[in-house]
C-alpha atoms as a PDB file:
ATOM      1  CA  UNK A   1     126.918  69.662 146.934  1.00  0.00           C
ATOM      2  CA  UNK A   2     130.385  69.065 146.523  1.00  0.00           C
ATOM      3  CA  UNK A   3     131.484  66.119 149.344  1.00  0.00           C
ATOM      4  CA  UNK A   4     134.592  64.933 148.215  1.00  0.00           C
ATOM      5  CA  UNK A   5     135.824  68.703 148.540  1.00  0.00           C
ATOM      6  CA  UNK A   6     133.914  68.073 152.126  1.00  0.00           C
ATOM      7  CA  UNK A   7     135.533  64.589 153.047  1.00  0.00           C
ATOM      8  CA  UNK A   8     138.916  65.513 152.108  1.00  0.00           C
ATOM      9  CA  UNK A   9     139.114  67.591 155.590  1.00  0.00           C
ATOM     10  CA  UNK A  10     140.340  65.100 158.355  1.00  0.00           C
ATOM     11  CA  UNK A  11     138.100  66.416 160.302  1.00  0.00           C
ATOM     12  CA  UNK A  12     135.108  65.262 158.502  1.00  0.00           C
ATOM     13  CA  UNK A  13     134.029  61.776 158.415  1.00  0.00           C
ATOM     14  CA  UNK A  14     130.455  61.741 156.243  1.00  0.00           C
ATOM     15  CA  UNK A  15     128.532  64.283 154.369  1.00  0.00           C
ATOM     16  CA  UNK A  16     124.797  64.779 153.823  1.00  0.00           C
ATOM     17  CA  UNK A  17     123.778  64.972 150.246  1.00  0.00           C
ATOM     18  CA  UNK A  18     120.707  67.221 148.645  1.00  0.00           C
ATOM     19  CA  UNK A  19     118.225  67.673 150.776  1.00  0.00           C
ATOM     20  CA  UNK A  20     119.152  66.295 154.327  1.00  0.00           C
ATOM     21  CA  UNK A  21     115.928  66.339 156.965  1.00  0.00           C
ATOM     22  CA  UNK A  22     115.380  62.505 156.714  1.00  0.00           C
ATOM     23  CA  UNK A  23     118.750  61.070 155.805  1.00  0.00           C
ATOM     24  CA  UNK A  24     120.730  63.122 158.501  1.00  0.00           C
ATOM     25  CA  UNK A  25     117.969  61.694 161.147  1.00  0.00           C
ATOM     26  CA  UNK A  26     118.707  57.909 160.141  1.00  0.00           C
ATOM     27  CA  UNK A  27     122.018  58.815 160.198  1.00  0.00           C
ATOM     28  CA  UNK A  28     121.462  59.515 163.522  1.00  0.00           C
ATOM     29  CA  UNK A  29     119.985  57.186 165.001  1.00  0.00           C
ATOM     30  CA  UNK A  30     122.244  54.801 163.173  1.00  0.00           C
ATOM     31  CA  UNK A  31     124.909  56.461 165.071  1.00  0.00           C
ATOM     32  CA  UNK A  32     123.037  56.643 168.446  1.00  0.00           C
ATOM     33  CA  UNK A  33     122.801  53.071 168.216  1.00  0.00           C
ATOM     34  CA  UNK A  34     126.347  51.884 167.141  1.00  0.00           C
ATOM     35  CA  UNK A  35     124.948  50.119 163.747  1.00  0.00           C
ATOM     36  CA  UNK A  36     126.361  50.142 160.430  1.00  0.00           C
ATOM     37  CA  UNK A  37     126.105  53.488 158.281  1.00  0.00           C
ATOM     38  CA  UNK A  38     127.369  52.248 155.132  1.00  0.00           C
ATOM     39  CA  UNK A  39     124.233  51.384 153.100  1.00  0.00           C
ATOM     40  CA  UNK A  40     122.169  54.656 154.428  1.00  0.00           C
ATOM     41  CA  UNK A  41     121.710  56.066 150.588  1.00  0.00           C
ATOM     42  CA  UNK A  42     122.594  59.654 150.201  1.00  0.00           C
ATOM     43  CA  UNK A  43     125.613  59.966 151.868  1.00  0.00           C
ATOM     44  CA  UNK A  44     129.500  60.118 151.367  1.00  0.00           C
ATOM     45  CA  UNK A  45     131.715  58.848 153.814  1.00  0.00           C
ATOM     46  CA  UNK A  46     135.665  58.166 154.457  1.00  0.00           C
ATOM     47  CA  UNK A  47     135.653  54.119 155.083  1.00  0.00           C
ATOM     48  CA  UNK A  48     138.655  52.013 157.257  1.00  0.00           C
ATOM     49  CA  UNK A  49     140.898  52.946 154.509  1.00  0.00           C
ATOM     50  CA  UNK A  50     140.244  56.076 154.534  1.00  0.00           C
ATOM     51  CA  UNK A  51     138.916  55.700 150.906  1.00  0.00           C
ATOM     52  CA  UNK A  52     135.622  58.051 149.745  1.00  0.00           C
ATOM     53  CA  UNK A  53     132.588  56.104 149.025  1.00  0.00           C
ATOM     54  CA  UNK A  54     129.671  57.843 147.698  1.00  0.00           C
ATOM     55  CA  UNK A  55     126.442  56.095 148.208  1.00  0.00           C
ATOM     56  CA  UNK A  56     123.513  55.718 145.534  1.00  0.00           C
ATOM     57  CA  UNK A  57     121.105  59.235 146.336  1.00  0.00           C
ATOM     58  CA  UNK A  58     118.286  59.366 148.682  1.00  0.00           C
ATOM     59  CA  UNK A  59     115.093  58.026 146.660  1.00  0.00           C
ATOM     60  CA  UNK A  60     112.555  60.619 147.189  1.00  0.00           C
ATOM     61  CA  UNK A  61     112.818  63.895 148.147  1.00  0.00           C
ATOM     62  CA  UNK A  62     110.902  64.658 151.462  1.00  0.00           C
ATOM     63  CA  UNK A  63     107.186  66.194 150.949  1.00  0.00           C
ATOM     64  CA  UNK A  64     107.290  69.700 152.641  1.00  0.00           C
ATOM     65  CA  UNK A  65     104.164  69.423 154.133  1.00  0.00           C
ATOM     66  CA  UNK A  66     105.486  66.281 156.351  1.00  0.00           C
ATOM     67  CA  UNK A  67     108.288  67.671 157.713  1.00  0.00           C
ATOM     68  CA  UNK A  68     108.687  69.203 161.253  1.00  0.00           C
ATOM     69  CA  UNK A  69     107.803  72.988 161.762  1.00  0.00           C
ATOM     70  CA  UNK A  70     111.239  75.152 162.191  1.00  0.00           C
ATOM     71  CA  UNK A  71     112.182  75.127 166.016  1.00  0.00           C
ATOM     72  CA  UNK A  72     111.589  78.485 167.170  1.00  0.00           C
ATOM     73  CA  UNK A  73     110.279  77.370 170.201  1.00  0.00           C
ATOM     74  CA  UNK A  74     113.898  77.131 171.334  1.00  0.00           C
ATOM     75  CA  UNK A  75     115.210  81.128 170.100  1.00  0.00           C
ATOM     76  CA  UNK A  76     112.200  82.518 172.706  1.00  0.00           C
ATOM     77  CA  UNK A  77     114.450  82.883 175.706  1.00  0.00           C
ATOM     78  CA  UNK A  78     116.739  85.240 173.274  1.00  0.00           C
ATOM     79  CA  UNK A  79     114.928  86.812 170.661  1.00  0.00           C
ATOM     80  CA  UNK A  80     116.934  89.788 171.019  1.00  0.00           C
ATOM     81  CA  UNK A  81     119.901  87.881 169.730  1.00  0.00           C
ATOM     82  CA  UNK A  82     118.517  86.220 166.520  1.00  0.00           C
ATOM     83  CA  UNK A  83     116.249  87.589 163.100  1.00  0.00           C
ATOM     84  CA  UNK A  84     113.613  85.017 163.082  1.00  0.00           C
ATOM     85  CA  UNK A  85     111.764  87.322 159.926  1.00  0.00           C
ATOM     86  CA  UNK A  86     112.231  84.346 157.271  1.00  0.00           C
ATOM     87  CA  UNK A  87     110.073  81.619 156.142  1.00  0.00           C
ATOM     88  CA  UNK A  88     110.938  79.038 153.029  1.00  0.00           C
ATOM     89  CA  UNK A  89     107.408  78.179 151.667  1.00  0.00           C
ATOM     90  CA  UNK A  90     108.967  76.114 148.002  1.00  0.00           C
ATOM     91  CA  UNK A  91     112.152  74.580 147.405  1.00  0.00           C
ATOM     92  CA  UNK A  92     114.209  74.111 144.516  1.00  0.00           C
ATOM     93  CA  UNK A  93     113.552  75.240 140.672  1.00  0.00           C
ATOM     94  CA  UNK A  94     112.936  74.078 137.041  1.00  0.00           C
ATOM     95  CA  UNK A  95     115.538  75.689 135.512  1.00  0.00           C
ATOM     96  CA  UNK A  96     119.266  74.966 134.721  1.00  0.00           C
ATOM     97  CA  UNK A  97     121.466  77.821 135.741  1.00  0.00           C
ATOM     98  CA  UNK A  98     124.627  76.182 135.383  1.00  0.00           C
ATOM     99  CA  UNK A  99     126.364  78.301 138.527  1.00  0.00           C
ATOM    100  CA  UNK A 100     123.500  76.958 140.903  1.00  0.00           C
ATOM    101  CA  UNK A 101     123.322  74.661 143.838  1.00  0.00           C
ATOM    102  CA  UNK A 102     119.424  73.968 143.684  1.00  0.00           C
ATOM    103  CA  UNK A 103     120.530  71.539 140.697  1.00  0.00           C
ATOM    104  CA  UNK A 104     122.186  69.060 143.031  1.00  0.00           C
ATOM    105  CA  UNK A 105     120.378  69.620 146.088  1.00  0.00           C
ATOM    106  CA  UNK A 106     117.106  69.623 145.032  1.00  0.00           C
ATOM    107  CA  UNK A 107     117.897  67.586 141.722  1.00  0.00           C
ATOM    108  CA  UNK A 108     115.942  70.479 139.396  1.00  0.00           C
ATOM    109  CA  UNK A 109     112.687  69.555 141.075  1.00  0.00           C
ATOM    110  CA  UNK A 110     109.860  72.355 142.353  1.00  0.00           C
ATOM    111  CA  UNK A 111     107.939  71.576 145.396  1.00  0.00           C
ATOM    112  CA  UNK A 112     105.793  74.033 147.711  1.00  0.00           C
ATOM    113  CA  UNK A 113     104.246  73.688 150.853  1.00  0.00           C
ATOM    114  CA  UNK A 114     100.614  73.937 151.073  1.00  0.00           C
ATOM    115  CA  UNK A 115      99.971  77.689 151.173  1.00  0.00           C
ATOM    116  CA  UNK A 116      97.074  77.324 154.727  1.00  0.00           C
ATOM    117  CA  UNK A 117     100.367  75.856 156.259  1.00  0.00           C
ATOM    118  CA  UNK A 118     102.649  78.405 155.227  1.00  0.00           C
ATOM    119  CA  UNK A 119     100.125  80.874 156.563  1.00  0.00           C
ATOM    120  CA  UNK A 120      99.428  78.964 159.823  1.00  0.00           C
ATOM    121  CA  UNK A 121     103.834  79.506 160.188  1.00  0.00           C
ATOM    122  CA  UNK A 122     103.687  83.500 159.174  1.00  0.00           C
ATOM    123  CA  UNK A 123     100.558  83.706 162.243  1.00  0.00           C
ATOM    124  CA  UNK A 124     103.563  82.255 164.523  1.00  0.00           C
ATOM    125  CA  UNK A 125     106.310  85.118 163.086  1.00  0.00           C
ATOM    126  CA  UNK A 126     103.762  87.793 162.813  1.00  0.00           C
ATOM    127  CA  UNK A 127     101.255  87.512 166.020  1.00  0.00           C
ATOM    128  CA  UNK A 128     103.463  85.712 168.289  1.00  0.00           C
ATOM    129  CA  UNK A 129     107.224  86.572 167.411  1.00  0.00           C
ATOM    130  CA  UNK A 130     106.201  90.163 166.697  1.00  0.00           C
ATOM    131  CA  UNK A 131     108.349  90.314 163.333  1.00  0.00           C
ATOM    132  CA  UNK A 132     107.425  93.049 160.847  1.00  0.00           C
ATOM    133  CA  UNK A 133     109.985  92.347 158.091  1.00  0.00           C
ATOM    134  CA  UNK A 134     110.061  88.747 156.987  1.00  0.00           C
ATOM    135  CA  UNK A 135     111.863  87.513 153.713  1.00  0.00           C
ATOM    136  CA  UNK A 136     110.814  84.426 152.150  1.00  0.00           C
ATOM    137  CA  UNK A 137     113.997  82.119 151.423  1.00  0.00           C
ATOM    138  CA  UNK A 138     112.242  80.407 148.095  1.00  0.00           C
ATOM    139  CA  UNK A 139     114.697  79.999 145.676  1.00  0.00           C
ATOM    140  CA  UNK A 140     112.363  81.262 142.701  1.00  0.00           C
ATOM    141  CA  UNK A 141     108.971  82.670 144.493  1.00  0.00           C
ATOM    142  CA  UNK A 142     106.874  82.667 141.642  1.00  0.00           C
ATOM    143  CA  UNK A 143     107.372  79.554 140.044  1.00  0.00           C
ATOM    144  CA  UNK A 144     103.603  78.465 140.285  1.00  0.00           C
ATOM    145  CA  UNK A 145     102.152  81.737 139.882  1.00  0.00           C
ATOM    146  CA  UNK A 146      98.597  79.922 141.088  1.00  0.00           C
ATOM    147  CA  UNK A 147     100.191  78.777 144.067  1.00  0.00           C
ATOM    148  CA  UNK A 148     101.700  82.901 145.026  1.00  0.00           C
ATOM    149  CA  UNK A 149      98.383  84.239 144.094  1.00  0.00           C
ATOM    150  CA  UNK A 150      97.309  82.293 146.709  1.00  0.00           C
ATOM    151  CA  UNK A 151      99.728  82.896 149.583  1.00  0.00           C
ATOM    152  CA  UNK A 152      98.891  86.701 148.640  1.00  0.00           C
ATOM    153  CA  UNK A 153      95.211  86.538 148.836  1.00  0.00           C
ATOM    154  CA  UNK A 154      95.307  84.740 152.245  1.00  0.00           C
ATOM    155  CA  UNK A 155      98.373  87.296 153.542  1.00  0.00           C
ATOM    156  CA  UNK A 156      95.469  89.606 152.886  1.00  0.00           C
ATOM    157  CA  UNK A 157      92.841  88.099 154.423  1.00  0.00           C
ATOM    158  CA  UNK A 158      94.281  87.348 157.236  1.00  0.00           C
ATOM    159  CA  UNK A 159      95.467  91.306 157.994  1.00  0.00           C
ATOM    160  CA  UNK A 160      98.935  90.119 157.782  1.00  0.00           C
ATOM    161  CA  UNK A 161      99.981  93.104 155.821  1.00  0.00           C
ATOM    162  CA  UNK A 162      98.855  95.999 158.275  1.00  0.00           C
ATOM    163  CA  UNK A 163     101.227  93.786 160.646  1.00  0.00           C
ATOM    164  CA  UNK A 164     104.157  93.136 158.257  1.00  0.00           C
ATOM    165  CA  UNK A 165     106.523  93.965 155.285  1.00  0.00           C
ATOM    166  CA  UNK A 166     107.949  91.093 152.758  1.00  0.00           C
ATOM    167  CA  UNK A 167     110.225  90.404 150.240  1.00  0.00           C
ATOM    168  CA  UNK A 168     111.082  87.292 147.832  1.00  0.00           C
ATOM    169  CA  UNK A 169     113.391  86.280 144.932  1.00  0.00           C
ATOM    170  CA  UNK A 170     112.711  85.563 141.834  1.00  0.00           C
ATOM    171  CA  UNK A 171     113.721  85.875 138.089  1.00  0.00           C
ATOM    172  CA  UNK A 172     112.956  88.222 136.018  1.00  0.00           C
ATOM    173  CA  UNK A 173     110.603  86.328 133.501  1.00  0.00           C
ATOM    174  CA  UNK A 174     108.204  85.146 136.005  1.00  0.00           C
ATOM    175  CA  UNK A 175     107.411  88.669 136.378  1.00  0.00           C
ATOM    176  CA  UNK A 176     104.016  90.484 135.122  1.00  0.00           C
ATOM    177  CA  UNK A 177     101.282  92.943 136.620  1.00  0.00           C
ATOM    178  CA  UNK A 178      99.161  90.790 137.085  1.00  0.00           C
ATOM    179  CA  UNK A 179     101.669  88.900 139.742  1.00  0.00           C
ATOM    180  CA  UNK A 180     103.276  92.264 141.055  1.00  0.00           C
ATOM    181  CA  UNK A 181      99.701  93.401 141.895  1.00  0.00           C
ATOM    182  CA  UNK A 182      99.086  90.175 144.046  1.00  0.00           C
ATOM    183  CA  UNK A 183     102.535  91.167 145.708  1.00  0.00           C
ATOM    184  CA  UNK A 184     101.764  94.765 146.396  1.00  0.00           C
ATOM    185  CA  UNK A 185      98.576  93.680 147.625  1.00  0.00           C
ATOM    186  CA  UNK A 186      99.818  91.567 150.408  1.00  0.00           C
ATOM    187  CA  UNK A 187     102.576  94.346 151.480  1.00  0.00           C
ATOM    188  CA  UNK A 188     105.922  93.084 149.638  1.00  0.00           C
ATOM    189  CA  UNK A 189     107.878  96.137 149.252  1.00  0.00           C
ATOM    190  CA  UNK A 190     111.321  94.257 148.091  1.00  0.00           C
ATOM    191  CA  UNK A 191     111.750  92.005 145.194  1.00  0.00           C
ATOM    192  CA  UNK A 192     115.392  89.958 144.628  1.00  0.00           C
ATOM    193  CA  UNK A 193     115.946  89.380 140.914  1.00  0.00           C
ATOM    194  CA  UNK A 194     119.139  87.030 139.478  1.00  0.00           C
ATOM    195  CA  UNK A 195     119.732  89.477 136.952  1.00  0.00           C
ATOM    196  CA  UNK A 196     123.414  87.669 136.906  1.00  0.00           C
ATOM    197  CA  UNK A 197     124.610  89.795 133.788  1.00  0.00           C
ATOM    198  CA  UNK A 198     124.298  92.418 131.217  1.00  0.00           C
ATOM    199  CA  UNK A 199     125.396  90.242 128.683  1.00  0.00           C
ATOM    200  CA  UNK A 200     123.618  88.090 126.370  1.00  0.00           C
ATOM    201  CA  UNK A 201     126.628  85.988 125.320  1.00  0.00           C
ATOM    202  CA  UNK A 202     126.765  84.851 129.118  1.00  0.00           C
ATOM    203  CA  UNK A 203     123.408  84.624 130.097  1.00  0.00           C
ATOM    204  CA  UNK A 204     123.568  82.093 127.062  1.00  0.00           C
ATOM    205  CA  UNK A 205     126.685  80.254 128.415  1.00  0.00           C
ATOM    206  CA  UNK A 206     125.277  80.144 131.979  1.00  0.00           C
ATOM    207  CA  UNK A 207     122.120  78.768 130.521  1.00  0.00           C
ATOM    208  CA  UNK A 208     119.979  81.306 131.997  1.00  0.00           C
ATOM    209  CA  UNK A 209     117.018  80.601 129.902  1.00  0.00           C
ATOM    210  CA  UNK A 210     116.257  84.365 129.924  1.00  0.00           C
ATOM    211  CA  UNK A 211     117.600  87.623 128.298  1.00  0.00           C
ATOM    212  CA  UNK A 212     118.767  90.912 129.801  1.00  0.00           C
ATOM    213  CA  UNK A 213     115.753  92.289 127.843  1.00  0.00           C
ATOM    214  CA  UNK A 214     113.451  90.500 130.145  1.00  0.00           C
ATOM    215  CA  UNK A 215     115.148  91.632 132.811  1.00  0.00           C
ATOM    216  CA  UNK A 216     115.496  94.754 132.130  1.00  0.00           C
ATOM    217  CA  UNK A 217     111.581  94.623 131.673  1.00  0.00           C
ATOM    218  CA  UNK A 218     110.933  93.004 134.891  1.00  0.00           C
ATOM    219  CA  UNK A 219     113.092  95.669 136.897  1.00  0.00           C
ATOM    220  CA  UNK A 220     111.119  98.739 135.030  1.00  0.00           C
ATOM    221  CA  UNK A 221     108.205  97.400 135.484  1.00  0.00           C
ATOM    222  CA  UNK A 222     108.728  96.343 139.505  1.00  0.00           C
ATOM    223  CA  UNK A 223     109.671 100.230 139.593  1.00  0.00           C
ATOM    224  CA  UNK A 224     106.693 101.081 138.253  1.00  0.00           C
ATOM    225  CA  UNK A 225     104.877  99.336 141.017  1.00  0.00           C
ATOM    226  CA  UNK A 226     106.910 101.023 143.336  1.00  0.00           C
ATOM    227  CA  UNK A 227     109.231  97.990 144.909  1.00  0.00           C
ATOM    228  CA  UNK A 228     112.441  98.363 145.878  1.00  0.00           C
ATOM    229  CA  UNK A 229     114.468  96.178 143.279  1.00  0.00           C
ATOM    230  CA  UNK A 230     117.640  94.682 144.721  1.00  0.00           C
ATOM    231  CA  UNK A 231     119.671  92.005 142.179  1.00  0.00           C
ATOM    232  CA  UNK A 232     122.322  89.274 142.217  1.00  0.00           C
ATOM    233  CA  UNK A 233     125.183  89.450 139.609  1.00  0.00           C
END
């Protein structure tokens, strides 16, 4: 997000920009075998003169679906030691809070993962990994509403909430019964709102795209379906 701020440590010699799965691994092997790095797009780097060149961005962001499964595989021999209960099913968001890192990293796209996949990862968690609280790292959950409708009916059907408790983040304007029923159906018990401020003068100047009153809506009416309402400000 911010690499000159990164570069200008001596200790750092090239930073990843945005979203890093497949420009960090041609990095890589660029490094591995001793050939030039300086036209890999989507990186910053320090050059002989120790001047910062920034690199035209990575073309496409990668498609969820084609990336590699998280590693867990490799936490087995200590699962004592780590919280494997989290999952990121979407990344990025549409909107334009101005305080937000999503903007640069994900360049104010949405994307999701095909919800089978997702559920084929929460099996792993759930059945093999024996987690019973797992949080869903999604910038903005309910986004696509379609799309967590969805993820909820097939958390149902496949028992996954008699075996396990969730939570997500979202904003308060994505927020309706309709969605909060699909969420208390498939056992989410915690919802994370960016209520950021009580005050309509900055949610304007942080171009929220929301008002408290919506929030303030959204957080009554999560209460009324009985969540547990935690908040960033």
């Amino acid at each position: 997000v911010l690499p000159e701020e990164a570069l200008k440590k001596p200790y750092v010699d090239i930073v990843v920009r945005g979203e890093g799965e497949e420009t960090l691994s041609l990095l890589y092997e660029t490094l591995k075998d001793k050939e030039d790095y300086s036209k890999i797009p989507g990186i910053s780097f320090k050059n002989s003169n120790n001047q910062i060149v920034h690199n035209p961005a990575a073309r496409v962001f990668p498609d969820l679906n084609l990336l590699p499964p998280f590693p867990y595989h490799l936490f087995e021999k200590h699962l004592d030691r780590y919280d494997l209960g989290f999952i990121l099913s979407a990344r990025g968001c549409p909107y334009s809070c101005i305080f937000c890192s999503q903007r640069v990293i994900s360049g104010g796209g949405y994307r999701y993962r095909d919800p089978e996949k997702v559920i084929e990862e929460l099996s792993l968690l759930i059945n093999r990994y024996q987690q019973k609280y797992i949080s869903f790292f999604d910038d903005n959950f309910v986004v696509n509403k379609e799309r967590t409708k969805k993820l909820c009916e097939l958390i149902y059907q496949n028992n996954f909430h008699k075996k396990a408790v969730f939570d997500c983040q979202t904003r308060g304007d994505a927020i309706n019964e309709e969605i909060l029923h699909y969420l208390k159906m498939a056992n989410f018990k915690t919802i994370f709102f960016g209520l950021e401020t009580a005050s309509e003068r900055l949610m304007k100047l942080i171009n929220k795209n929301e008002t408290v009153e919506e929030n303030r809506k959204a957080v009554r009416l999560a209460k009324k379906f009985g969540f547990h309402v935690s908040a960033a400000f």
